[in-house]
C-alpha atoms as a PDB file:
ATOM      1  CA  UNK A   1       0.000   0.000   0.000  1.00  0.00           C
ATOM      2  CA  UNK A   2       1.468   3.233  -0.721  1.00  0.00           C
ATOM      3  CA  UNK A   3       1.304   6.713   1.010  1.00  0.00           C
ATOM      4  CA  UNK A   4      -1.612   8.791   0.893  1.00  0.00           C
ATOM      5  CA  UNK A   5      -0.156  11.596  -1.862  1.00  0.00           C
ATOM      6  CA  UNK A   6      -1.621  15.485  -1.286  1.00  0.00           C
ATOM      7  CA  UNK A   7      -2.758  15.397  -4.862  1.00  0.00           C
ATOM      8  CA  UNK A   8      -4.733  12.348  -4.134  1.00  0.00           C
ATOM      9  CA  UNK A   9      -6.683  14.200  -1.230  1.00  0.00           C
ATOM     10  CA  UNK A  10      -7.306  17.061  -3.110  1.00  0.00           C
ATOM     11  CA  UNK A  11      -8.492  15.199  -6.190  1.00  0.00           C
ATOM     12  CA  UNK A  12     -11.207  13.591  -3.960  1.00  0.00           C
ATOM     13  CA  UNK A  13     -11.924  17.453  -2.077  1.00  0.00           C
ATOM     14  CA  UNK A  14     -12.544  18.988  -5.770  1.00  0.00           C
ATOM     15  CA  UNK A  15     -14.512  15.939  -7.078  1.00  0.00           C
ATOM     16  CA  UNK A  16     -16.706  15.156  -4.363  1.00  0.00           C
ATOM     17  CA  UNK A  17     -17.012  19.352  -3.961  1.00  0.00           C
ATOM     18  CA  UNK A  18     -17.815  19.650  -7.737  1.00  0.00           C
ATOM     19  CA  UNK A  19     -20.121  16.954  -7.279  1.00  0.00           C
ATOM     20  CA  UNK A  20     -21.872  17.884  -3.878  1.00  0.00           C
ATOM     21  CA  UNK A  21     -22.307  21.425  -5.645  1.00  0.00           C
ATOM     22  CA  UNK A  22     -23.606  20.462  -8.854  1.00  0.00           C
ATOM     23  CA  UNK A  23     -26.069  18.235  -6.310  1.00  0.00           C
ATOM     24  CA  UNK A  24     -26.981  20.596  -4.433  1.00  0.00           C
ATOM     25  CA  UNK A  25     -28.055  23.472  -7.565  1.00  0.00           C
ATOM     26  CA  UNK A  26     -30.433  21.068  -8.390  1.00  0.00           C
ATOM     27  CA  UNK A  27     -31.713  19.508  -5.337  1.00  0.00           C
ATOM     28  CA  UNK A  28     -30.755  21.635  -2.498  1.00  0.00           C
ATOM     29  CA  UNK A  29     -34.224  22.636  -1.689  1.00  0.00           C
ATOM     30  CA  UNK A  30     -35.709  18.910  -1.497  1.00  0.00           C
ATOM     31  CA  UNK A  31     -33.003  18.516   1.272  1.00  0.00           C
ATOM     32  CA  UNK A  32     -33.816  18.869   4.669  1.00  0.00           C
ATOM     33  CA  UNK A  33     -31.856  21.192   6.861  1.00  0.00           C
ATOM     34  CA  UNK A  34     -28.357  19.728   8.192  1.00  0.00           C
ATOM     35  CA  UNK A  35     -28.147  18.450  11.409  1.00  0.00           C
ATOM     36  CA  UNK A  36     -26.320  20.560  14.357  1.00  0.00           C
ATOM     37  CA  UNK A  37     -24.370  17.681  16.042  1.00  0.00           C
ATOM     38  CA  UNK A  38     -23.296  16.327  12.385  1.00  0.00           C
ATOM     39  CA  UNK A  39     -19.708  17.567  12.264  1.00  0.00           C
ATOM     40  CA  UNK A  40     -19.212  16.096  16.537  1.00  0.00           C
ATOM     41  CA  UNK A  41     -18.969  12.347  15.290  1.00  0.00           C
ATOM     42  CA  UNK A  42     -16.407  13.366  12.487  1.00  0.00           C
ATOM     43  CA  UNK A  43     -14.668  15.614  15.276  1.00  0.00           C
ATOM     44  CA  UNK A  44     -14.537  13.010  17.544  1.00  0.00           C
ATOM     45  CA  UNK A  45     -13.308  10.277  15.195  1.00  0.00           C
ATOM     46  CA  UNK A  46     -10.570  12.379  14.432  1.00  0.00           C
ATOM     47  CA  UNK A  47      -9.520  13.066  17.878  1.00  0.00           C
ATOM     48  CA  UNK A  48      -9.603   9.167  18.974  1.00  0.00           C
ATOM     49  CA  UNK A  49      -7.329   8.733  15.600  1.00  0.00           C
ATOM     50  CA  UNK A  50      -4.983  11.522  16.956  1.00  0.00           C
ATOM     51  CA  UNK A  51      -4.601   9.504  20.509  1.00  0.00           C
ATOM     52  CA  UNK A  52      -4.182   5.872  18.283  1.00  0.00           C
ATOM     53  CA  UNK A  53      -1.736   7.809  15.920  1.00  0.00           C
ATOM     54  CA  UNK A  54       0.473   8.389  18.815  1.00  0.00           C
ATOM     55  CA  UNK A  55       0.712   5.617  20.124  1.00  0.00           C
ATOM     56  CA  UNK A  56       1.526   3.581  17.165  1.00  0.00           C
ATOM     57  CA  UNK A  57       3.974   5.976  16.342  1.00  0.00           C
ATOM     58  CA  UNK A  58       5.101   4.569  20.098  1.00  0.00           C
ATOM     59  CA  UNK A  59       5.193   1.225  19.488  1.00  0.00           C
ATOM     60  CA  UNK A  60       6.939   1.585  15.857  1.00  0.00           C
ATOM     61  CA  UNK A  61       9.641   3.059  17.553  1.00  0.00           C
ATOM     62  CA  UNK A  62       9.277   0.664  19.986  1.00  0.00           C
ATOM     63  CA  UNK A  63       9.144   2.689  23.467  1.00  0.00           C
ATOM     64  CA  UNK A  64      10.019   0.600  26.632  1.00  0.00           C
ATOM     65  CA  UNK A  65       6.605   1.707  28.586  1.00  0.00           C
ATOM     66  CA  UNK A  66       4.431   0.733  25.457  1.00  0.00           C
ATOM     67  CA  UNK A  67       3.011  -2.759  25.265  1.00  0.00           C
ATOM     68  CA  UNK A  68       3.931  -4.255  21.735  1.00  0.00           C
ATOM     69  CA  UNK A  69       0.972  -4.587  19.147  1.00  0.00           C
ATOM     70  CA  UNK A  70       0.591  -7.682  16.134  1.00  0.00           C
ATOM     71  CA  UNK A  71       2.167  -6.116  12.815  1.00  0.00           C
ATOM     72  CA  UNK A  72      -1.522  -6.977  11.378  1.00  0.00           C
ATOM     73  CA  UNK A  73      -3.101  -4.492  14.262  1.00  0.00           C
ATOM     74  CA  UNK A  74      -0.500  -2.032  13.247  1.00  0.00           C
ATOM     75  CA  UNK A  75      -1.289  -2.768   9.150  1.00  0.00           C
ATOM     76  CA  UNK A  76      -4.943  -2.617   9.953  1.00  0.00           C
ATOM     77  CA  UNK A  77      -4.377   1.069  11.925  1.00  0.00           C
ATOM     78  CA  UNK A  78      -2.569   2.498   8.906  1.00  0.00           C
ATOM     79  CA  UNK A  79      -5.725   1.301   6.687  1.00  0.00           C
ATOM     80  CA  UNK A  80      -8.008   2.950   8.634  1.00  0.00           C
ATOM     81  CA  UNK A  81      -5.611   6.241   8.746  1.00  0.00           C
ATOM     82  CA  UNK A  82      -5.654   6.268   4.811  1.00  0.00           C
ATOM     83  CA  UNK A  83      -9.604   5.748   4.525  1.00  0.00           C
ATOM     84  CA  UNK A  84      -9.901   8.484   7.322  1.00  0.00           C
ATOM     85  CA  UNK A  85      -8.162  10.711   5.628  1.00  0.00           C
ATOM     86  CA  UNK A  86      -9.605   9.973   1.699  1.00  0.00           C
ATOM     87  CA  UNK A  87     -13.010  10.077   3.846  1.00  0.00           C
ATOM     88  CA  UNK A  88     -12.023  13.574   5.644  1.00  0.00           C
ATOM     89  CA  UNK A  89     -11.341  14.824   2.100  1.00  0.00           C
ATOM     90  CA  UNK A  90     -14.278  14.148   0.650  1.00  0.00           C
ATOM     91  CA  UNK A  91     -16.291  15.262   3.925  1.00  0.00           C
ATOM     92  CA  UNK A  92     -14.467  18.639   3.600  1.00  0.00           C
ATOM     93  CA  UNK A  93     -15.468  19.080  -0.426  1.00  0.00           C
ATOM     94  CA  UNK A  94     -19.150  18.368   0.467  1.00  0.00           C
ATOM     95  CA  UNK A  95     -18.890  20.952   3.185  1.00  0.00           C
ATOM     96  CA  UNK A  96     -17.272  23.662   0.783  1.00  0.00           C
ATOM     97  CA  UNK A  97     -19.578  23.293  -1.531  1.00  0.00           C
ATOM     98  CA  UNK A  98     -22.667  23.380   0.469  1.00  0.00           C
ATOM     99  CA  UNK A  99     -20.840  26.675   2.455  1.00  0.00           C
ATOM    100  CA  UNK A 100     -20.582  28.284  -1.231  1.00  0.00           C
ATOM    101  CA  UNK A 101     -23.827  27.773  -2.198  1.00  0.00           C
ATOM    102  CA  UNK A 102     -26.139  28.550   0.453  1.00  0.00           C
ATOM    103  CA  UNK A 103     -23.373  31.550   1.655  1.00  0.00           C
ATOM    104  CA  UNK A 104     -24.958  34.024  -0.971  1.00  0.00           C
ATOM    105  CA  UNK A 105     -28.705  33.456   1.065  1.00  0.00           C
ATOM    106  CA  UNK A 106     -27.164  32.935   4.059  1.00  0.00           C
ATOM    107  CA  UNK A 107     -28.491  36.560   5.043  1.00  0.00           C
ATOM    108  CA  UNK A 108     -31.995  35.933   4.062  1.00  0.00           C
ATOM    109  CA  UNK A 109     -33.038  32.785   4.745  1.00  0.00           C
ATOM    110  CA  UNK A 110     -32.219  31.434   8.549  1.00  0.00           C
ATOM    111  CA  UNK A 111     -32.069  28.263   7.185  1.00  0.00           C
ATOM    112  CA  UNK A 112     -29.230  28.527   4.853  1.00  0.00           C
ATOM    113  CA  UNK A 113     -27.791  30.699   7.874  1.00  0.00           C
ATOM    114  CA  UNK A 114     -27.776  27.570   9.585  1.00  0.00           C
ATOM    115  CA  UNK A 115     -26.971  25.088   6.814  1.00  0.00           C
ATOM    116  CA  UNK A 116     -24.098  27.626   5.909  1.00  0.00           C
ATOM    117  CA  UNK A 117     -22.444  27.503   9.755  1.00  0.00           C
ATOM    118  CA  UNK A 118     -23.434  23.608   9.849  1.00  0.00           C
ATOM    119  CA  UNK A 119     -21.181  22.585   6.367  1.00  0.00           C
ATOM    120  CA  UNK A 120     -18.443  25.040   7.248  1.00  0.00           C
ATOM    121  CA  UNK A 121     -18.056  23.158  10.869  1.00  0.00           C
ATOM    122  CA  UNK A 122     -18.384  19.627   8.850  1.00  0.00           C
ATOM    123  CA  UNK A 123     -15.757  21.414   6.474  1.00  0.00           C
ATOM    124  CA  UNK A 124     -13.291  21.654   9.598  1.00  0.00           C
ATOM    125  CA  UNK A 125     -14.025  18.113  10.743  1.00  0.00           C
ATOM    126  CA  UNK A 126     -13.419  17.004   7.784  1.00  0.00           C
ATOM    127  CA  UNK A 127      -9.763  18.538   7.696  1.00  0.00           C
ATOM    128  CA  UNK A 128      -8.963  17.620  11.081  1.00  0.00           C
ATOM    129  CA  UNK A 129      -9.899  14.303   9.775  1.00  0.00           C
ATOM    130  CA  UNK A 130      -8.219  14.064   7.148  1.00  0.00           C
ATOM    131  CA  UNK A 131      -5.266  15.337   9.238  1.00  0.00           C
ATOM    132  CA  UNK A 132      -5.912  12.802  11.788  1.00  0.00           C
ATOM    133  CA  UNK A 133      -5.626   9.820   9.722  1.00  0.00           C
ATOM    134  CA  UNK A 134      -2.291  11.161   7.456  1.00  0.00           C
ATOM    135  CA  UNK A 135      -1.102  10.982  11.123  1.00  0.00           C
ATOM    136  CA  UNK A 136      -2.273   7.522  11.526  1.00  0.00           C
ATOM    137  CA  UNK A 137      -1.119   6.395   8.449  1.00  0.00           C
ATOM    138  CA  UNK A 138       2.251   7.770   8.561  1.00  0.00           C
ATOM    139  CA  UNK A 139       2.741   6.817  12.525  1.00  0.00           C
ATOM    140  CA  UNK A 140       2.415   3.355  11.222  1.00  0.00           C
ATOM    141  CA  UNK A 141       5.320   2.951   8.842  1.00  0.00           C
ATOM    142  CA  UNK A 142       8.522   2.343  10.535  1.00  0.00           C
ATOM    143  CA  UNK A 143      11.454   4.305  10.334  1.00  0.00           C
ATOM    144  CA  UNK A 144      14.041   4.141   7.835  1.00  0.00           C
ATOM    145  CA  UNK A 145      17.520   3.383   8.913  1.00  0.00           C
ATOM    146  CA  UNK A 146      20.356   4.759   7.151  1.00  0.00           C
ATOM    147  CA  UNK A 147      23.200   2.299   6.658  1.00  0.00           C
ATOM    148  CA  UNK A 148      26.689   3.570   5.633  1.00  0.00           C
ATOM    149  CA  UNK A 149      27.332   4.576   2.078  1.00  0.00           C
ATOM    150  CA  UNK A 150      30.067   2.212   0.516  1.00  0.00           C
ATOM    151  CA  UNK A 151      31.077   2.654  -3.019  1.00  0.00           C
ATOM    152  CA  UNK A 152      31.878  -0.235  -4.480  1.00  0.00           C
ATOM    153  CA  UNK A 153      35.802  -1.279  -5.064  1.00  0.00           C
ATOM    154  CA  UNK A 154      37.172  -0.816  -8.577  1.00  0.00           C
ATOM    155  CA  UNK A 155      38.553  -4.607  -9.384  1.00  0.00           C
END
């Protein structure tokens, strides 16, 4: 499996924005209004995936006061760190879209008020997911060791 590349997260925050905006044009109004306490679970995911990031970062390094973990827990972290932080991507599009298109009535109507303060808090969850599981991920790959450079004798 390889790293989790910044252009890959961004591809997913444009398409899933473009997408959740293009959505939303045409069906915004069929929608009902978002839910207060949606960005808390995202929030709270991401904080639980900060704690677990650190201490498989812990255990990599392999810290005397840190009880040792299977190498498939470990693999199995750093797959949930890189769907965590594809999924915080996409979260944070969806948010950014919905923020720049009910912004512009956001003055007017209470309800887009609301839906406008709602996506833009999803929007941060999102990111702090998304930072929360490139944590994970990388906590989870061990170290490189550099070994001495030798050239090679000329025969």
């Amino acid at each position: 499996m390889n790293r989790t590349r910044g252009g890959d997260l961004l591809a997913v925050l444009v398409g899933i924005g473009l997408g959740a905006y293009l959505l939303l044009r045409f069906a915004y109004s069929d929608l009902p209004a978002l839910a207060p306490i949606a960005p808390v679970p995202l929030a709270a995911l991401a904080g639980a995936e900060l704690v677990l990031a650190r201490r498989v970062r812990r255990v990599i390094r392999r810290d005397p006061d840190v009880k040792p973990k299977a190498a498939i827990a470990i693999a199995r972290q750093v797959a949930l760190g890189k769907a965590s932080a594809l999924v915080g991507a996409g979260v944070a599009g969806a948010g950014l879209a919905m923020v720049a298109h009910v912004l512009p009535d956001a003055g007017r109507v209470s309800v887009a008020r609301s839906d406008a303060v709602i996506a833009g808090l999803a929007a941060v969850a999102g990111v702090l997911l998304c930072v929360a599981g490139l944590a994970l991920e990388r906590a989870g790959i061990a170290p490189t060791r550099r070994e001495p450079q030798t050239r090679p004798e000329p025969h």
